[in-house]
C-alpha atoms as a PDB file:
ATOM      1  CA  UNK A   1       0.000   0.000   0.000  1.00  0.00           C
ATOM      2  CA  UNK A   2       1.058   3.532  -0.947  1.00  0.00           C
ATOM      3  CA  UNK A   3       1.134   5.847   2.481  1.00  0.00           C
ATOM      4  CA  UNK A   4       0.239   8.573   1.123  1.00  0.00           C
ATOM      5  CA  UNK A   5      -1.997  11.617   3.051  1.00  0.00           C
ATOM      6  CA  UNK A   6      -4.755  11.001   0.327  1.00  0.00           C
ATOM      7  CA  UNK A   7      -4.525   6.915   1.400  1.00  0.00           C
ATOM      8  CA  UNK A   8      -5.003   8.502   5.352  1.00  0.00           C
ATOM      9  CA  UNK A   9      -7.970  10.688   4.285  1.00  0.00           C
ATOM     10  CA  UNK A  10      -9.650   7.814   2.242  1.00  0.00           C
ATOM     11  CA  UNK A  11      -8.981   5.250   5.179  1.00  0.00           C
ATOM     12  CA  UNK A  12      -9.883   7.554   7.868  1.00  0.00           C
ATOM     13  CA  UNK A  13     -13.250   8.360   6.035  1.00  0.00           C
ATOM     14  CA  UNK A  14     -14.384   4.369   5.062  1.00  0.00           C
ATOM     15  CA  UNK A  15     -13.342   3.471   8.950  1.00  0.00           C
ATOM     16  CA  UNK A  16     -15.799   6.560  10.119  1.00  0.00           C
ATOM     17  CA  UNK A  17     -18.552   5.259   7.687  1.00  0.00           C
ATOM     18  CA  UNK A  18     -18.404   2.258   9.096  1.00  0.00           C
ATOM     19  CA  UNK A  19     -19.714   3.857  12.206  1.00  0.00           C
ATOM     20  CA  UNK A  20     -16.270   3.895  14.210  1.00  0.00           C
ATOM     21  CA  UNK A  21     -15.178   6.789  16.362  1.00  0.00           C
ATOM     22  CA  UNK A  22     -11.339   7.327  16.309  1.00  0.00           C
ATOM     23  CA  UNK A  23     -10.329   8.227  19.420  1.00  0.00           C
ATOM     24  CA  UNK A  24      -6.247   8.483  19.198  1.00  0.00           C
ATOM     25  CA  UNK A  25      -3.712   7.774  16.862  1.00  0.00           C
ATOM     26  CA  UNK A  26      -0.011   6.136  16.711  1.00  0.00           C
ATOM     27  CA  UNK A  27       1.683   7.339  13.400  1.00  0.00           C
ATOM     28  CA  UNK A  28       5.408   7.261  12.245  1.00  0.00           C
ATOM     29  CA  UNK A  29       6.600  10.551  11.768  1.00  0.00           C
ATOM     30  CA  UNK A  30       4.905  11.279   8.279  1.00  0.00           C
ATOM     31  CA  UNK A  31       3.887  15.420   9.110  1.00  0.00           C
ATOM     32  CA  UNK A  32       1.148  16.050   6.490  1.00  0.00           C
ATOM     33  CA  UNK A  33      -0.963  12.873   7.856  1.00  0.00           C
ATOM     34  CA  UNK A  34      -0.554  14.505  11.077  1.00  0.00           C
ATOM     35  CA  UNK A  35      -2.328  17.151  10.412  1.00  0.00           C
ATOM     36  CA  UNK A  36      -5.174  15.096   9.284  1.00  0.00           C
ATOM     37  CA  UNK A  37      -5.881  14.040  12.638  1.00  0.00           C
ATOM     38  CA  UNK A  38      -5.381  17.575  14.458  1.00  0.00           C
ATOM     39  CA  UNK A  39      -8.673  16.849  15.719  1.00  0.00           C
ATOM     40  CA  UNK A  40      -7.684  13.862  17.990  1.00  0.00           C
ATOM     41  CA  UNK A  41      -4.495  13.037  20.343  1.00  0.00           C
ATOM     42  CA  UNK A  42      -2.174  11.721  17.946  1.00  0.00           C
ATOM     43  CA  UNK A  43       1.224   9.780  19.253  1.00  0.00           C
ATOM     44  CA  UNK A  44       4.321   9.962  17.744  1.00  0.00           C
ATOM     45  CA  UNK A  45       5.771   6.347  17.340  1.00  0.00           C
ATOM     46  CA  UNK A  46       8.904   5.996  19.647  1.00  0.00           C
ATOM     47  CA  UNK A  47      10.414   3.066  17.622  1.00  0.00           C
ATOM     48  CA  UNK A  48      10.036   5.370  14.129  1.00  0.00           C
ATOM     49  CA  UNK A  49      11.959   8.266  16.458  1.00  0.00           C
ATOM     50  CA  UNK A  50      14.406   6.423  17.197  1.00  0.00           C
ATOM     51  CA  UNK A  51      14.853   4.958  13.852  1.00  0.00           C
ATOM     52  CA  UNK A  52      14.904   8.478  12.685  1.00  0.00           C
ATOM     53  CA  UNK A  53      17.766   9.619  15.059  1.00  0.00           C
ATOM     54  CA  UNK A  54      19.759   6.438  13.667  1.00  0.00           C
ATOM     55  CA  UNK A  55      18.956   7.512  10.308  1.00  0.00           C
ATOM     56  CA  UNK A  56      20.821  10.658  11.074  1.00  0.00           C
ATOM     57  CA  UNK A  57      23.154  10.065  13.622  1.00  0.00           C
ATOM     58  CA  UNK A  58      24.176   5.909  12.553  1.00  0.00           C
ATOM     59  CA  UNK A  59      24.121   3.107  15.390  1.00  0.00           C
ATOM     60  CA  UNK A  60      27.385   4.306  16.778  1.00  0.00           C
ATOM     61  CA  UNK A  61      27.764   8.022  16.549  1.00  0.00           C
ATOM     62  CA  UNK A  62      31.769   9.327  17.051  1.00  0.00           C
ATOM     63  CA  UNK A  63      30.921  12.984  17.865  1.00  0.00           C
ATOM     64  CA  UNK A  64      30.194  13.247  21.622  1.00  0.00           C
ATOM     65  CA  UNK A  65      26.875  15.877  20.981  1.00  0.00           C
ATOM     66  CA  UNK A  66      25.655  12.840  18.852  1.00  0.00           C
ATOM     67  CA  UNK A  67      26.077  10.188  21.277  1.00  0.00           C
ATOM     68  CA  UNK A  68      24.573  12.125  23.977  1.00  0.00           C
ATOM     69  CA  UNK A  69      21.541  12.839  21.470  1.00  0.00           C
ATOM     70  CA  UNK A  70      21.407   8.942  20.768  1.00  0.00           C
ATOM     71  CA  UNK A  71      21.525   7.684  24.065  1.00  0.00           C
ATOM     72  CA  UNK A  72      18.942  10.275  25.096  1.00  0.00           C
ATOM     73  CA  UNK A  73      16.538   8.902  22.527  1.00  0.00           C
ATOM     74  CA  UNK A  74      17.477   5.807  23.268  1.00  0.00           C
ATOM     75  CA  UNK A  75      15.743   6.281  27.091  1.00  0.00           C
ATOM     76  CA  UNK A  76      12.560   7.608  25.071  1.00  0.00           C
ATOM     77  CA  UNK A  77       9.932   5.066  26.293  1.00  0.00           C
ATOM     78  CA  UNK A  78      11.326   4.526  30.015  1.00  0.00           C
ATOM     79  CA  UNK A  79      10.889   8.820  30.938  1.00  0.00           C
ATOM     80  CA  UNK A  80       8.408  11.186  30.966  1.00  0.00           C
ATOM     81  CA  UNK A  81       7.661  14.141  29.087  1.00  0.00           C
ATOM     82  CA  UNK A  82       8.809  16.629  31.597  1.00  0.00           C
ATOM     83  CA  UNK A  83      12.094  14.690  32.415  1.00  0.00           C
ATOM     84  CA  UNK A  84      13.315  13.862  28.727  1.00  0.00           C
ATOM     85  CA  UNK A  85      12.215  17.723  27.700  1.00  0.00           C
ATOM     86  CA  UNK A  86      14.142  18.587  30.109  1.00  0.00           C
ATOM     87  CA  UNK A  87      17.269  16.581  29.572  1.00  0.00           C
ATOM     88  CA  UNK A  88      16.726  17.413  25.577  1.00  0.00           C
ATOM     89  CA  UNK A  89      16.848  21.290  26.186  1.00  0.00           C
ATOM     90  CA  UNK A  90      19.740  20.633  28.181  1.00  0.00           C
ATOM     91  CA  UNK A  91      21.325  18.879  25.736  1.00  0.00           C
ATOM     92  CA  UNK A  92      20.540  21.645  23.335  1.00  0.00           C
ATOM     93  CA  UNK A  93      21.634  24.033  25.234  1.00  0.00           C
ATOM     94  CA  UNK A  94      25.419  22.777  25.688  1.00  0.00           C
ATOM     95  CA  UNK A  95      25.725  21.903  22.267  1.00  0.00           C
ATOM     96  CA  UNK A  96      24.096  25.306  20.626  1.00  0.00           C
ATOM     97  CA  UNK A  97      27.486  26.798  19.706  1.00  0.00           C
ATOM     98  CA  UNK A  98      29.009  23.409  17.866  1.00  0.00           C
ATOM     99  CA  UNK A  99      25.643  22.902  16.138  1.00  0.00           C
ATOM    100  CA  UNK A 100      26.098  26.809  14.830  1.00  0.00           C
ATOM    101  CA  UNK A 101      29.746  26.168  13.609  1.00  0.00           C
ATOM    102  CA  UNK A 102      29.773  26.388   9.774  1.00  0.00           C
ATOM    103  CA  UNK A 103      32.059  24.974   6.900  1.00  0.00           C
ATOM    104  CA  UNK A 104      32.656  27.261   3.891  1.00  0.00           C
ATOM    105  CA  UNK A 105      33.618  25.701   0.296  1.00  0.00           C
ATOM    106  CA  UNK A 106      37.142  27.273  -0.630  1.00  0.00           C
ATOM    107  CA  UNK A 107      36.028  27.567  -4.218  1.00  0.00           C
ATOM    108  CA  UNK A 108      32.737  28.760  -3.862  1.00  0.00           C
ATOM    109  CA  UNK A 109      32.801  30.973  -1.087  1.00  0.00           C
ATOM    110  CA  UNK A 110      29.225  29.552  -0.142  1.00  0.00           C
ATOM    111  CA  UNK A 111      29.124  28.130   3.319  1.00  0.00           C
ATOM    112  CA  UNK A 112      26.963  25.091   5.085  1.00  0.00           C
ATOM    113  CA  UNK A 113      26.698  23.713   8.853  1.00  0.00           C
ATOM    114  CA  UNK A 114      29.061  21.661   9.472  1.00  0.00           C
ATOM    115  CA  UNK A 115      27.184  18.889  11.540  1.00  0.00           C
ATOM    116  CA  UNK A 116      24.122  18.950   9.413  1.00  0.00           C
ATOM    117  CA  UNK A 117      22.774  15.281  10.588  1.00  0.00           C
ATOM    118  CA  UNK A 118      23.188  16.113  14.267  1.00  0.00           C
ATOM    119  CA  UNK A 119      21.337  19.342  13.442  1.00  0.00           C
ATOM    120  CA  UNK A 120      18.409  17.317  11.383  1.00  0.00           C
ATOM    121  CA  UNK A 121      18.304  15.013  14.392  1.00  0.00           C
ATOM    122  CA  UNK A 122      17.934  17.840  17.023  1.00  0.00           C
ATOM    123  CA  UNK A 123      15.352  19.277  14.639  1.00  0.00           C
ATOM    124  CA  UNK A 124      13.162  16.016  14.277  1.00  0.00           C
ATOM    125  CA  UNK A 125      12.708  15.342  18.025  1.00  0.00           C
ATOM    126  CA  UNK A 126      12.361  19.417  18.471  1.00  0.00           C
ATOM    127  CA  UNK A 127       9.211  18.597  15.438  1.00  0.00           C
ATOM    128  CA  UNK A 128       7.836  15.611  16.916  1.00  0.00           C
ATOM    129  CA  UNK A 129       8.140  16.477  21.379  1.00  0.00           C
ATOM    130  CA  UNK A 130       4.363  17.650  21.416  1.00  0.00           C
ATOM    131  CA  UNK A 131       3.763  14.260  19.970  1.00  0.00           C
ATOM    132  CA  UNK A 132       5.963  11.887  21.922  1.00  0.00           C
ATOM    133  CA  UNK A 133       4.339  11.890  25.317  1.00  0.00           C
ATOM    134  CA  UNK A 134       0.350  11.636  24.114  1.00  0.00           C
ATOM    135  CA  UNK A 135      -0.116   8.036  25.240  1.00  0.00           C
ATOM    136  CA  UNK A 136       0.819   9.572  28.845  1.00  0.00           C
ATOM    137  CA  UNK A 137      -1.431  12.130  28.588  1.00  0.00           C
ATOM    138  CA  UNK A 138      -4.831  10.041  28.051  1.00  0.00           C
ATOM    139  CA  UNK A 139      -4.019   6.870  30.220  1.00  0.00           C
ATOM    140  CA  UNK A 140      -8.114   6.497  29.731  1.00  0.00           C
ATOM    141  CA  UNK A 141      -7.927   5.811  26.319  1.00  0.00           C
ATOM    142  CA  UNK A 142      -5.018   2.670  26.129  1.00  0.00           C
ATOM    143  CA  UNK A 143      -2.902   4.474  23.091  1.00  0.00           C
ATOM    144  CA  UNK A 144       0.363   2.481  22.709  1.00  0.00           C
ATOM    145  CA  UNK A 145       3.769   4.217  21.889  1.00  0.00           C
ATOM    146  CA  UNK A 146       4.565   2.756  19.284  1.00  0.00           C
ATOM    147  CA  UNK A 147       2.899   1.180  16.031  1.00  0.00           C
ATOM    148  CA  UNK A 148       4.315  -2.609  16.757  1.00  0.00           C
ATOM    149  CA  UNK A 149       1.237  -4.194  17.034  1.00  0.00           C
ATOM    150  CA  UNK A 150      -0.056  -2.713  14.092  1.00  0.00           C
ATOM    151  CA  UNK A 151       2.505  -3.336  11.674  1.00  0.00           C
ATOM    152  CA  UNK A 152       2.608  -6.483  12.542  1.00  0.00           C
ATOM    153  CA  UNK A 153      -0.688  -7.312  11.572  1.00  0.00           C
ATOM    154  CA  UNK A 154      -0.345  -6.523   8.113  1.00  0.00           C
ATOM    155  CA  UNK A 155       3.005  -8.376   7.395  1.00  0.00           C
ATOM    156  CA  UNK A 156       1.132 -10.850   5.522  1.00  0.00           C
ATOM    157  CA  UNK A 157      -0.683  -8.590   3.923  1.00  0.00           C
ATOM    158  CA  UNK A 158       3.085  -7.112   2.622  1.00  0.00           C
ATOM    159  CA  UNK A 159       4.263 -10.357   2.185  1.00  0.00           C
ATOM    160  CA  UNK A 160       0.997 -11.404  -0.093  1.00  0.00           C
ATOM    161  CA  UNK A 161       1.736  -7.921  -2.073  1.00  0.00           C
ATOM    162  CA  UNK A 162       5.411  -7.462  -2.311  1.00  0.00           C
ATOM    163  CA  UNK A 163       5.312 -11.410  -3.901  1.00  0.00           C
ATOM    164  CA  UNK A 164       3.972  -9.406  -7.299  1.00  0.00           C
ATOM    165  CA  UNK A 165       7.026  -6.944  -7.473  1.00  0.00           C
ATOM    166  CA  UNK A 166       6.943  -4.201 -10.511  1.00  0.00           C
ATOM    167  CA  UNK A 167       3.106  -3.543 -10.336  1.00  0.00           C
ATOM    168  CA  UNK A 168       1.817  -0.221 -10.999  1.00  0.00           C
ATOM    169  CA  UNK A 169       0.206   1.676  -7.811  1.00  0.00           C
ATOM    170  CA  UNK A 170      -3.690   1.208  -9.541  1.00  0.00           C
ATOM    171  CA  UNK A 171      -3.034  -2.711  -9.861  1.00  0.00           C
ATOM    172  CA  UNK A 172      -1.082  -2.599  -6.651  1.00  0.00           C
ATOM    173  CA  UNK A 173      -4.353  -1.038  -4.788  1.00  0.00           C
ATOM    174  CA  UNK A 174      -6.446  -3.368  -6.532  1.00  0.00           C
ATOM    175  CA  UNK A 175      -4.674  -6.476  -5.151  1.00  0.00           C
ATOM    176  CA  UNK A 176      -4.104  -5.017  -1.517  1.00  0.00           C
ATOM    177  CA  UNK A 177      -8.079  -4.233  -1.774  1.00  0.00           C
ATOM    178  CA  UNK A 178      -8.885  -7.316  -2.775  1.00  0.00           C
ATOM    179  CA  UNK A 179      -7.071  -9.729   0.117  1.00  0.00           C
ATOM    180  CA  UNK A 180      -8.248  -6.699   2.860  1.00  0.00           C
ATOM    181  CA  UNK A 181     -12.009  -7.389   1.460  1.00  0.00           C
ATOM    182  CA  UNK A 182     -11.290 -11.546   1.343  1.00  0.00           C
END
């Protein structure tokens, strides 16, 4: 299945015809989907933050800011919101001026930061805080943390569609349609 904010919209409308209420939601990290559910507590997946921080920082940084950054993300599901903002702003804090430091191109005079993926790091978690705590925030309503238990129950749906590699996205649909509906 294509992710795609239209594929959100059209799911989140057939699951409300239906006649269910969405309470909460658990997404990975995709922004514009977000905002699709503004109306609703929406959780920010700790496994696809941390995956995002190794994305950008590898599974053994060598700068010091970015093993600090790691290891902080790393403690994501065993804090709280107030204790892992707080660590994170410290963090930021001491490690403002070497995230400002800039490289300039001899031959082209034009400049970039120098530790771009520690900066992209700092700047997902800064995106996604409001969003990483939620499931602590409505203890009534049983959101999990992360999106585990849902993406494992469509790995044989995957597995049934990825066996028919090099479809187009209409036939692709079709099929995925098809063995939801059978």
């Amino acid at each position: 299945m294509f992710e795609t904010t239209y594929e959100y919209q059209k799911g989140r409308m057939k699951v409300q015809d239906l006649g269910f209420t969405i309470q909460a939601i658990t997404l990975d990290g995709r922004p514009g989907v977000r905002n699709l559910f503004s109306d609703i507590p929406v959780q920010m997946c700790h496994f696809h933050q941390k995956q995002i921080i190794k994305r950008y920082l590898t599974s053994n940084p060598k700068l010091e800011a970015g093993i600090e950054l790691k290891a902080l993300t790393d403690a994501l599901a065993n804090t709280t919101e107030e204790i892992f903002t707080q660590e994170f702003n410290v963090w930021c804090s001491k490690w403002e001026t070497f995230l400002k430091e800039r490289t300039t191109d001899l031959v082209t005079g034009r400049w970039h930061y120098t530790h771009k993926r520690i900066r992209s790091a700092r700047h997902s978690i800064k995106n996604n805080l409001p969003f990483l705590f939620t499931y602590l925030q409505y203890p009534e309503l049983g959101i999990p943390n992360t999106t585990n238990s849902l993406d494992g129950s469509f790995s044989w749906l995957k597995q049934d569609v990825n066996i028919h590699r090099g479809m187009n996205k209409e036939n692709h649909s079709k099929i995925t349609e098809y063995l939801l509906n059978n």
